[in-house]
Protein backbone atom coordinates (compact mmCIF):
# COMPACT_ATOMS: atom_id res chain seq x y z
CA UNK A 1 93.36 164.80 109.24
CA UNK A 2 93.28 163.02 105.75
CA UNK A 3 95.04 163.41 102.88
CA UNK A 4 93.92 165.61 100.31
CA UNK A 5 93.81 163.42 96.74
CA UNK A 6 95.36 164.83 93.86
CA UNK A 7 94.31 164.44 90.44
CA UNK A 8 95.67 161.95 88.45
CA UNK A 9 95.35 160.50 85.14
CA UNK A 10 92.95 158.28 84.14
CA UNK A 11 93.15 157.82 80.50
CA UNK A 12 94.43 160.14 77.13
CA UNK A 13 91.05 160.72 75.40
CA UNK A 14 91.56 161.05 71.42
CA UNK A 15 88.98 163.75 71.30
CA UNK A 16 87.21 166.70 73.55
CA UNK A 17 83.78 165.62 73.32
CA UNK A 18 85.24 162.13 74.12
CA UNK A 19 86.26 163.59 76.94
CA UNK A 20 83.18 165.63 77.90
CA UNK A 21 81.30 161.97 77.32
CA UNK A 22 83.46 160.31 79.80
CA UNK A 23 83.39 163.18 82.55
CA UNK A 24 79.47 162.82 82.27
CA UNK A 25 80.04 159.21 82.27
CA UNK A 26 81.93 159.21 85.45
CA UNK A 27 79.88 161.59 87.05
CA UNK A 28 76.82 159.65 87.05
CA UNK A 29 78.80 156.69 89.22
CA UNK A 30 79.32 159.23 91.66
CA UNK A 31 83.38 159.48 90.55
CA UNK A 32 84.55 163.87 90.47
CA UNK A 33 86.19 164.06 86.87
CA UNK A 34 87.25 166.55 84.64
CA UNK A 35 89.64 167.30 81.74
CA UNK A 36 93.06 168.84 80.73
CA UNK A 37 93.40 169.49 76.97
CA UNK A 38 96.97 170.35 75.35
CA UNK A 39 95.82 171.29 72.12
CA UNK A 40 92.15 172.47 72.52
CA UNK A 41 91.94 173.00 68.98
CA UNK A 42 90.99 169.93 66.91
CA UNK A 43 92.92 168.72 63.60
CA UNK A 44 90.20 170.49 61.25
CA UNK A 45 90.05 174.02 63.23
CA UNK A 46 88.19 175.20 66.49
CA UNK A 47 84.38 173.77 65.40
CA UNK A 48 85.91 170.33 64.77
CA UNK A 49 85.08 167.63 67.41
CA UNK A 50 87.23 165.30 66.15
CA UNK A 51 90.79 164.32 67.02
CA UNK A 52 92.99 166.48 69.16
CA UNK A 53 96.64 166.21 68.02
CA UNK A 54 98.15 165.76 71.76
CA UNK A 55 95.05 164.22 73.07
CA UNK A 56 92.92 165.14 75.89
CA UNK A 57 93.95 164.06 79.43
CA UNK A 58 91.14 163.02 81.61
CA UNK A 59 91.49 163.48 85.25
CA UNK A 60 89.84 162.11 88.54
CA UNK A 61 91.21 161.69 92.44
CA UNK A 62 94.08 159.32 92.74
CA UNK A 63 92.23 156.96 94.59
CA UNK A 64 89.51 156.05 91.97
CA UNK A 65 92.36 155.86 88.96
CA UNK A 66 91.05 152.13 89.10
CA UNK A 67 87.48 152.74 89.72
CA UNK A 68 86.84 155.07 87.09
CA UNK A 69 88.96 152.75 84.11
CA UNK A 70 86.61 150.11 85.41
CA UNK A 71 83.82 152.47 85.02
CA UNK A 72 84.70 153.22 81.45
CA UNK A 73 85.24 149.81 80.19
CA UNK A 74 89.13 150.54 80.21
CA UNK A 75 90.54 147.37 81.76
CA UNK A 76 88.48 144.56 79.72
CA UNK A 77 90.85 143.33 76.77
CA UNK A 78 87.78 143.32 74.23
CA UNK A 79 87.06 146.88 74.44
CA UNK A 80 90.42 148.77 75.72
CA UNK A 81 92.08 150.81 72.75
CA UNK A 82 95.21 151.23 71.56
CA UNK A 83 97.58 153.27 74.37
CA UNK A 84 97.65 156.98 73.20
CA UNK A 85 101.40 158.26 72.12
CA UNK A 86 101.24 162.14 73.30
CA UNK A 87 104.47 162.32 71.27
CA UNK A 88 103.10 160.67 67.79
């Protein structure tokens, strides 16, 4: 019998439809992702896609932390933003 994975964090997202792009992202390489956000409700009110104040967590199966940061251009130096601070 194996293991069931858990979800895990992959990355903070600074926005929903960041996140929604990255799910969609990830699902097209064939990695299960989804998304936990704290504050649903952006900066500027409900309609606003823009910044969410605690960020958005997005989520895939322990395993493929790795795979999916690789998938999303998270690793490489020349493209990986700042860390997120959930407490700024």
């Amino acid at each position: 019998m194996t293991e069931r994975a858990h979800w895990a964090r992959a990355t903070t997202c600074r926005s929903i439809l960041e996140a929604e792009l990255s799910v969609q992202s990830l699902e097209a390489a064939g990695i299960p992702a989804r998304f936990r956000a704290h504050d649903a409700v952006g900066v500027f009110g409900p309609g606003f896609q823009g910044t969410v104040p605690r960020g958005v967590d997005l989520l895939v199966p322990s395993p493929l932390v790795q795979e999916a940061r690789e998938v999303l251009g998270l690793d490489d130096p020349q493209t990986t933003p700042p860390p997120h601070d959930p407490a700024a």
